[in-house]
Protein backbone atom coordinates (compact mmCIF):
# COMPACT_ATOMS: atom_id res chain seq x y z
CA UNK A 1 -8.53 47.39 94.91
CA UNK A 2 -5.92 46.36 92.92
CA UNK A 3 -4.02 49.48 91.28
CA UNK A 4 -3.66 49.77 87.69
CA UNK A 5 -0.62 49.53 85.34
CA UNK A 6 0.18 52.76 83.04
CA UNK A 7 -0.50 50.61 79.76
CA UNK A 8 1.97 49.91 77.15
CA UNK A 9 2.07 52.53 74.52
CA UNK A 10 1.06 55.12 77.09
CA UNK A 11 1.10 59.21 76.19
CA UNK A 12 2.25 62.55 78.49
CA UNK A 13 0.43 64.86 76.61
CA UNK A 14 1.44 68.01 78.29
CA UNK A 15 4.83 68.77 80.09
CA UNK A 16 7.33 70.87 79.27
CA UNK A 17 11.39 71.11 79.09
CA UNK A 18 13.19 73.95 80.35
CA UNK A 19 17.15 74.67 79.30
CA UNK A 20 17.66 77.99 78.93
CA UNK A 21 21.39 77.59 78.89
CA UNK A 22 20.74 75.82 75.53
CA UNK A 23 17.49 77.83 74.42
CA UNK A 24 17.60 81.40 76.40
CA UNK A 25 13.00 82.29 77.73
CA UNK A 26 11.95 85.38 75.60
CA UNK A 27 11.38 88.99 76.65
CA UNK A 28 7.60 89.89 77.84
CA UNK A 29 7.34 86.33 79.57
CA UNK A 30 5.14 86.40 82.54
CA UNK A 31 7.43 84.01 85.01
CA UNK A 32 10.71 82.24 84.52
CA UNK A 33 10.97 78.63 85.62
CA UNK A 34 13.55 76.95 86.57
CA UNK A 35 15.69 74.17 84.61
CA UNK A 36 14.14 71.38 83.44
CA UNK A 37 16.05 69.10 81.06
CA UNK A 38 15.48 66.60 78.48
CA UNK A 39 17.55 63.91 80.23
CA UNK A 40 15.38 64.48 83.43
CA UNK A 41 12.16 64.21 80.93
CA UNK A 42 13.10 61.05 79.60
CA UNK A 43 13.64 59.60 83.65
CA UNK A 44 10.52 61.01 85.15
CA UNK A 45 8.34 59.24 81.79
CA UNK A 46 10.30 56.47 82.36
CA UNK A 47 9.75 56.15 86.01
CA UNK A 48 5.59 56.45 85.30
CA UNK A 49 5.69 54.08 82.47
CA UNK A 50 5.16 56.45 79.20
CA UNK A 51 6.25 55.43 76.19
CA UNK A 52 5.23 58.59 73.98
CA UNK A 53 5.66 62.11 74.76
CA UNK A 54 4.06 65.10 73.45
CA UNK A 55 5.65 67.92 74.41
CA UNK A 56 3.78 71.35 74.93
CA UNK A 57 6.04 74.75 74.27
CA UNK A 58 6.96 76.31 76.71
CA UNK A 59 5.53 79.80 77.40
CA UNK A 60 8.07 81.03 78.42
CA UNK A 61 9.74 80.90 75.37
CA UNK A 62 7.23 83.04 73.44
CA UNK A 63 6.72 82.23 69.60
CA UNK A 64 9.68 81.10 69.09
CA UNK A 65 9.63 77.51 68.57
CA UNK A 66 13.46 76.67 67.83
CA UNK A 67 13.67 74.91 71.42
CA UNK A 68 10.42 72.51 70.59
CA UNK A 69 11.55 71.69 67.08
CA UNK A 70 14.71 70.31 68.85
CA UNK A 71 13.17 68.16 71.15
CA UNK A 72 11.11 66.76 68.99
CA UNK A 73 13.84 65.93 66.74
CA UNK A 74 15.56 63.77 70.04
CA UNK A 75 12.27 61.35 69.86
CA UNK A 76 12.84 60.08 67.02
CA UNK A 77 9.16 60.29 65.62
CA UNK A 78 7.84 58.73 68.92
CA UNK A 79 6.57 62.29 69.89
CA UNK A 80 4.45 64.99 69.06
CA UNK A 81 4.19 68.64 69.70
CA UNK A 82 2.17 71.53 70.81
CA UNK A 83 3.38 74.80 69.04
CA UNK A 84 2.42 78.61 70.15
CA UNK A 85 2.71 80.62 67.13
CA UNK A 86 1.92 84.40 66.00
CA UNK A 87 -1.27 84.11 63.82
CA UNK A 88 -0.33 87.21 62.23
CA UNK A 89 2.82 86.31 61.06
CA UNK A 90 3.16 82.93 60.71
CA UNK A 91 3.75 81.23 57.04
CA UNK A 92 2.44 78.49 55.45
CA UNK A 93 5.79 77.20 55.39
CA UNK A 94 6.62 77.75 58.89
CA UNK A 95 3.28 75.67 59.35
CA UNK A 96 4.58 73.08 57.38
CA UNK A 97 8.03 72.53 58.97
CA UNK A 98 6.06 72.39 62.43
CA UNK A 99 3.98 69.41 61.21
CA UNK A 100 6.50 67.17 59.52
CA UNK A 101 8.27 67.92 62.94
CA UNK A 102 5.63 66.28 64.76
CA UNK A 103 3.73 69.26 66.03
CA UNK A 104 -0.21 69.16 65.88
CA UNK A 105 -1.29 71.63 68.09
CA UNK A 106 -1.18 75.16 68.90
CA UNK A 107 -1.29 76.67 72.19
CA UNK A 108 -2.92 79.94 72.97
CA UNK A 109 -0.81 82.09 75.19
CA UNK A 110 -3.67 84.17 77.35
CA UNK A 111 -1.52 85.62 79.71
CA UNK A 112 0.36 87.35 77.15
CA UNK A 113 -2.77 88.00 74.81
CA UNK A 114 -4.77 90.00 78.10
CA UNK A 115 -7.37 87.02 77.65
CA UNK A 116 -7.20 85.31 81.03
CA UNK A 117 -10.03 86.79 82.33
CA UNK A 118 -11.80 88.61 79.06
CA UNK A 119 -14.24 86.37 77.23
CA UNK A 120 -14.56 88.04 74.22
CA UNK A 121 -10.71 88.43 73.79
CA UNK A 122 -10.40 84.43 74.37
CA UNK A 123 -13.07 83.83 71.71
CA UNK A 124 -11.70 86.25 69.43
CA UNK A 125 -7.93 84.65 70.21
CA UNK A 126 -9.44 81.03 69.87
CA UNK A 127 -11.58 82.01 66.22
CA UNK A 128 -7.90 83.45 64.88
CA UNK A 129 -6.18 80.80 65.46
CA UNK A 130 -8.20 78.19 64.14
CA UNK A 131 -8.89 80.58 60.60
CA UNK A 132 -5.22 80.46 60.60
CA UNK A 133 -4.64 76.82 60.81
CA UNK A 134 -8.04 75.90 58.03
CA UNK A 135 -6.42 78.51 55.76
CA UNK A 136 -3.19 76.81 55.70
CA UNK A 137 -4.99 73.20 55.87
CA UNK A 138 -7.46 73.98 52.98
CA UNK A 139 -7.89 70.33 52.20
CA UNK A 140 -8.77 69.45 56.76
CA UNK A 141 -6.04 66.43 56.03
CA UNK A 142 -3.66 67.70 58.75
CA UNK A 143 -5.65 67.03 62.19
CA UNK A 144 -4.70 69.59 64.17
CA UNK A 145 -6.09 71.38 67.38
CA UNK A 146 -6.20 74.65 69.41
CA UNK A 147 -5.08 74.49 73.10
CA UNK A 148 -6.35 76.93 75.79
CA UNK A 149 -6.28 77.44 79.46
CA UNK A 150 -8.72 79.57 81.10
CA UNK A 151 -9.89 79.64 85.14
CA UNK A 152 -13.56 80.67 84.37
CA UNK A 153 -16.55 77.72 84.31
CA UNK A 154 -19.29 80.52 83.27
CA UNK A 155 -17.25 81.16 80.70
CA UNK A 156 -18.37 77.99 79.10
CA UNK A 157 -21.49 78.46 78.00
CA UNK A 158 -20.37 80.46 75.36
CA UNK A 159 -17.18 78.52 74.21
CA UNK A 160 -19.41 75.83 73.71
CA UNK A 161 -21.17 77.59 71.08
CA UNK A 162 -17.82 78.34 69.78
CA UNK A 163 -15.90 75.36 70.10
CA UNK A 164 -19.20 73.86 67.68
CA UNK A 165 -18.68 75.51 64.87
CA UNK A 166 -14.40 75.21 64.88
CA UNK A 167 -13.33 73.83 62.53
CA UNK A 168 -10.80 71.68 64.17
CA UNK A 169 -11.08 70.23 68.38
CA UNK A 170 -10.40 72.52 71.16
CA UNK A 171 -8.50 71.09 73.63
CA UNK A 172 -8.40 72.50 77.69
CA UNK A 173 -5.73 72.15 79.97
CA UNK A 174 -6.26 70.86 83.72
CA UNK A 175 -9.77 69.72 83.95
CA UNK A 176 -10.37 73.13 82.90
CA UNK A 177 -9.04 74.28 86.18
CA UNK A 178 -12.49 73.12 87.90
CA UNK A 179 -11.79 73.82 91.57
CA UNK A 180 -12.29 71.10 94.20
CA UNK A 181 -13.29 71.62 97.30
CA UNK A 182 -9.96 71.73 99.08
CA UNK A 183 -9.57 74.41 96.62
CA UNK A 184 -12.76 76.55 96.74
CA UNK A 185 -13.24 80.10 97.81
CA UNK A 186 -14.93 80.01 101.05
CA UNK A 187 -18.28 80.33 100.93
CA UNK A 188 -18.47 79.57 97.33
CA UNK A 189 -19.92 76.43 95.57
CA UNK A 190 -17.48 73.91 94.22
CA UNK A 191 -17.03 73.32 90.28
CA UNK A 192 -19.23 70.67 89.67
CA UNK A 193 -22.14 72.73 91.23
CA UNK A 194 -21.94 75.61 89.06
CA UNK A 195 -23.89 76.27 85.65
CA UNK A 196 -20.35 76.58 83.95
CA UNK A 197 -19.82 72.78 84.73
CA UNK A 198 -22.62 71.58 83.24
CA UNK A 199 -22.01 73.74 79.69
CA UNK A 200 -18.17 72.07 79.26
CA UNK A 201 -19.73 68.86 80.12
CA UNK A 202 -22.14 69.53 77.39
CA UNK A 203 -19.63 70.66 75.01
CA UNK A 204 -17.44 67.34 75.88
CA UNK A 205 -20.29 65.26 74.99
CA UNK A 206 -20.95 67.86 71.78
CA UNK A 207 -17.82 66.16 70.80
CA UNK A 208 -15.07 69.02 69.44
CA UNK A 209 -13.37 69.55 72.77
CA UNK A 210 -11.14 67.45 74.56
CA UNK A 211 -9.72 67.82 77.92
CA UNK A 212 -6.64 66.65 79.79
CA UNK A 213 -6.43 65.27 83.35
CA UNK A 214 -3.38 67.10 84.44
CA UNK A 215 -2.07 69.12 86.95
CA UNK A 216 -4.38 67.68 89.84
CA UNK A 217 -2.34 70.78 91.84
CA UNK A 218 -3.82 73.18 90.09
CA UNK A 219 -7.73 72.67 90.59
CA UNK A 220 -6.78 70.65 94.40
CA UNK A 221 -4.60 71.10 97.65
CA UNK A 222 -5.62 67.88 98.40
CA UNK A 223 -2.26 66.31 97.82
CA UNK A 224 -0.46 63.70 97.87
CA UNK A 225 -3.87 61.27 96.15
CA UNK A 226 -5.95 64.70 95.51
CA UNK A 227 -9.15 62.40 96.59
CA UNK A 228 -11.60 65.63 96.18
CA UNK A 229 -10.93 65.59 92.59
CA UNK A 230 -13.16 62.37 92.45
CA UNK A 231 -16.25 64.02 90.93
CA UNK A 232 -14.12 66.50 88.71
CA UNK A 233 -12.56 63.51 86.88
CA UNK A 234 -15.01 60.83 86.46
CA UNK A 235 -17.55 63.80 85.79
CA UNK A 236 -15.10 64.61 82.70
CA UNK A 237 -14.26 61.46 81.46
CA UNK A 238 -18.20 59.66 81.82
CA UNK A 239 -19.48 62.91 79.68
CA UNK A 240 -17.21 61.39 76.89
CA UNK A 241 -14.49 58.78 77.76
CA UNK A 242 -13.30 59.31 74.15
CA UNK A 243 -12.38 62.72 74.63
CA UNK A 244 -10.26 63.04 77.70
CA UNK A 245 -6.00 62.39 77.52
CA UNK A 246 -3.27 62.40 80.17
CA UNK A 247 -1.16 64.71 80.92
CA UNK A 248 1.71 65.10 83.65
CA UNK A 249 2.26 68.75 83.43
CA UNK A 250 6.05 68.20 84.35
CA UNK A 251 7.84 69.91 85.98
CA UNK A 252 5.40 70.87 87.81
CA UNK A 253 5.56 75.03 87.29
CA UNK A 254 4.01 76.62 90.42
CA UNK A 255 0.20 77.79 90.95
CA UNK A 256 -0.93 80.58 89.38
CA UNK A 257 -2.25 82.22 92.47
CA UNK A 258 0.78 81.37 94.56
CA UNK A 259 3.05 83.32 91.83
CA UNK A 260 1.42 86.18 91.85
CA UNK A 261 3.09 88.81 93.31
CA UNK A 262 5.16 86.71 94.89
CA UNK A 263 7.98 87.32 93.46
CA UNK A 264 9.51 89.39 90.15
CA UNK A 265 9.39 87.79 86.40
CA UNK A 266 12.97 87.40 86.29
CA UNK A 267 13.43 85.52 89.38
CA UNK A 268 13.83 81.81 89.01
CA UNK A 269 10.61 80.36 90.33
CA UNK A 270 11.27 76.14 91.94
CA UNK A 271 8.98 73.62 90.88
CA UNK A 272 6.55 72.06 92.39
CA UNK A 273 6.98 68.69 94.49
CA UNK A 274 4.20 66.18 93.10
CA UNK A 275 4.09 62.70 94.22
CA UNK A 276 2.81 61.59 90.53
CA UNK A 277 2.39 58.10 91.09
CA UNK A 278 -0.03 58.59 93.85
CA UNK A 279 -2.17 60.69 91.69
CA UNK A 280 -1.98 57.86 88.94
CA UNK A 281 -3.15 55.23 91.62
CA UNK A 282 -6.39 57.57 92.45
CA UNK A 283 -6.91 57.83 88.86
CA UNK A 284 -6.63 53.75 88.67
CA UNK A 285 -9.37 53.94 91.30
CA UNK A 286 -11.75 55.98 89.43
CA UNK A 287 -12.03 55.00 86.24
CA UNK A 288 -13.06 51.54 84.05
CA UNK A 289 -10.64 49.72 82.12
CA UNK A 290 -11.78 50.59 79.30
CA UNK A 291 -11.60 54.40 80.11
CA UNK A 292 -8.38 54.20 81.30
CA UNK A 293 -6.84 52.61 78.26
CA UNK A 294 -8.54 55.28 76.09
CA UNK A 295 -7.27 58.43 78.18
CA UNK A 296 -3.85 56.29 78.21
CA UNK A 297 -3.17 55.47 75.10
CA UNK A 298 -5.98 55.11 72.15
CA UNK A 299 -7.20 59.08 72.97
CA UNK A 300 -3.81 60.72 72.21
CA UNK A 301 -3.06 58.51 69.33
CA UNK A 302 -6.69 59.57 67.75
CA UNK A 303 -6.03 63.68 68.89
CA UNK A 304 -2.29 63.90 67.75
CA UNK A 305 -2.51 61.69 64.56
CA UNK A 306 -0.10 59.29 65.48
CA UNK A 307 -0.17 56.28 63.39
C-alpha cells in the first residue's frame, strides 16, 4: 500500500516546549523533563510535514502561563494554545489576553488536583472548569474546550453523562490511554473489550468529546509501527471521524508507569526515543482518505477556531 502524505495545512495538536533556562518549571510539579526547545519544535514539525502547531502547556510549569504566551507569540498567528489555569483565581481579563493570544483550551492538571484515579474529583475538576470558561464566555462566541487525561475506561460511563450536558467539547489525550495488548495487564482483557470502551465510543459519537491520536507509547510497547493499536484507532476515529485530531506529544516525556518511583521530581527525566514517522505510516494504513484529511487538518481547524 502506498503510504500517505501528512497533508498540506496539517496540525500537532499536542506537544510541548521545554526551556527552563528561559522559563524556570514551578514548585509542586510532579516530574521535571528535560530541555526541549522551540528551535528543535520547529525541526521535528518540519521533518513530519506540519504546518500549524498548537502547543499544549506544559505541566510542569503549573498555572503560570508566561512561557506559552511566548511561544505563541513566535508563530505568528499560525498557532494555537492549550492553557492550564487556576479556576479560582483566574480573571476575565487574564481569559481574555489568553484568547487573543491564540489559546482555546484549557488543560486539567489531575496529577496535581489528586484526580488521577478519583472519579468524582475529575468530574467535579472537569464541571469547574467549564462554569469558569461559560461565565467568562456569556455570549458561547469564543469556542473553547476542556482537556483531560485520565487512565480509567470504566470511568467513562459516567463522563459521558457529563461531557453531554458541558457546555463546551471535552477533549482526551492519547486515545484515552486505551491499552493494547502489548500493553495489557496479564490476564486482563484489552481496551476495546471492556464496558468502558464502548461508553467513550458512545460519547464520541454523542458528539461533545473529541480525542487525539497521540502518544501511541503510552497505550502500546509495540514500537517502532505500534501495529496492536489497530483496533484502538480505527475504533476511535469510525465512532466519529469528525471528532478525532493529531497529536505528536513531542518530546516524547516518559511513561507514567516507568516514572514512578523511578527516580526523584527534581531529577531531569530523558525523553523518549519515538520513531514518529513510522507511527504516521501505520496510521496511513488504517484510515480512509477522507478520515485522514479530517484528523489532519479540517478537525483542528473546526476544534481550535482557526480561520
Amino acid at each position: 500500500m502506498t503510504t500517505k502524505s501528512v497533508p498540506e495545512g496539517a496540525w500537532d495538536t499536542h506537544h510541548h516546549i521545554f526551556e527552563p533556562a528561559r522559563f524556570p518549571f514551578a514548585q509542586g510539579r510532579h516530574f521535571t523533563p528535560s530541555t526541549a526547545t522551540l528551535d528543535q519544535l520547529r525541526a521535528f514539525e518540519a521533518a513530519i510535514g506540519v504546518d500549524h502547531v498548537c502547543i499544549a502547556h506544559g505541566l510542569s510549569y503549573g498555572a503560570d502561563c508566561s512561557s506559552l504566551l511566548y511561544y505563541l507569540a513566535q508563530f505568528g498567528g499560525r498557532a494555537r494554545g492549550i492553557c492550564v489555569i487556576d479556576e479560582a483565581t483566574v480573571e476575565d481579563h487574564q481569559l481574555d489576553a489568553y484568547h487573543d493570544a491564540g489559546v482555546r483550551s484549557v488543560r486539567l492538571d489531575f496529577f496535581r488536583g489528586g484526580a488521577m484515579h478519583d472519579l468524582d474529583r475529575q468530574v467535579a475538576m472537569i464541571r469547574a472548569a467549564a462554569e469558569r470558561l461559560a461565565r467568562w464566555d456569556s455570549t458561547g462566541e469564543k469556542k473553547w474546550s476542556v482537556q483531560i487525561q485520565q487512565p480509567h475506561l470504566e470511568h467513562w460511563g459516567r463522563l459521558r453523562e457529563v461531557a453531554r450536558d458541558l457546555p463546551l467539547p471535552l477533549v482526551v489525550d492519547h486515545m484515552a490511554l486505551a491499552r493494547a495488548p502489548s500493553m495489557a495487564a496479564p490476564g486482563s482483557s484489552p481496551a476495546v473489550e471492556t464496558p468502558g470502551w464502548q461508553d467513550l465510543l458512545g460519547a464520541l459519537r454523542d458528539g461533545n468529546v473529541w480525542i487525539k491520536i497521540s502518544a501511541p507509547y503510552r497505550c502500546s510497547r509495540d514500537e517502532p509501527r505500534y501495529d496492536d493499536l489497530e483496533p484502538v484507532v480505527t475504533q476511535l476515529v469510525r465512532a466519529n471521524p469528525k471528532r478525532v485530531v493529531w497529536g505528536s506529544d513531542w518530546p516524547h516525556t516518559q511513561r507514567h508507569e516507568d516514572r514512578k518511583g523511578a527516580r526523584g521530581v527534581e531529577d531531569e527525566e530523558p525523553f523518549l526515543q519515538v520513531d514518529n514517522k513510522a507511527w504516521i505510516e501505520s496510521l496511513g494504513r488504517w484510515l480512509t482518505d477522507e478520515e485522514w484529511q479530517d484528523m489532519w487538518v479540517n478537525n483542528p481547524r473546526t476544534l481550535y477556531d482557526y480561520p
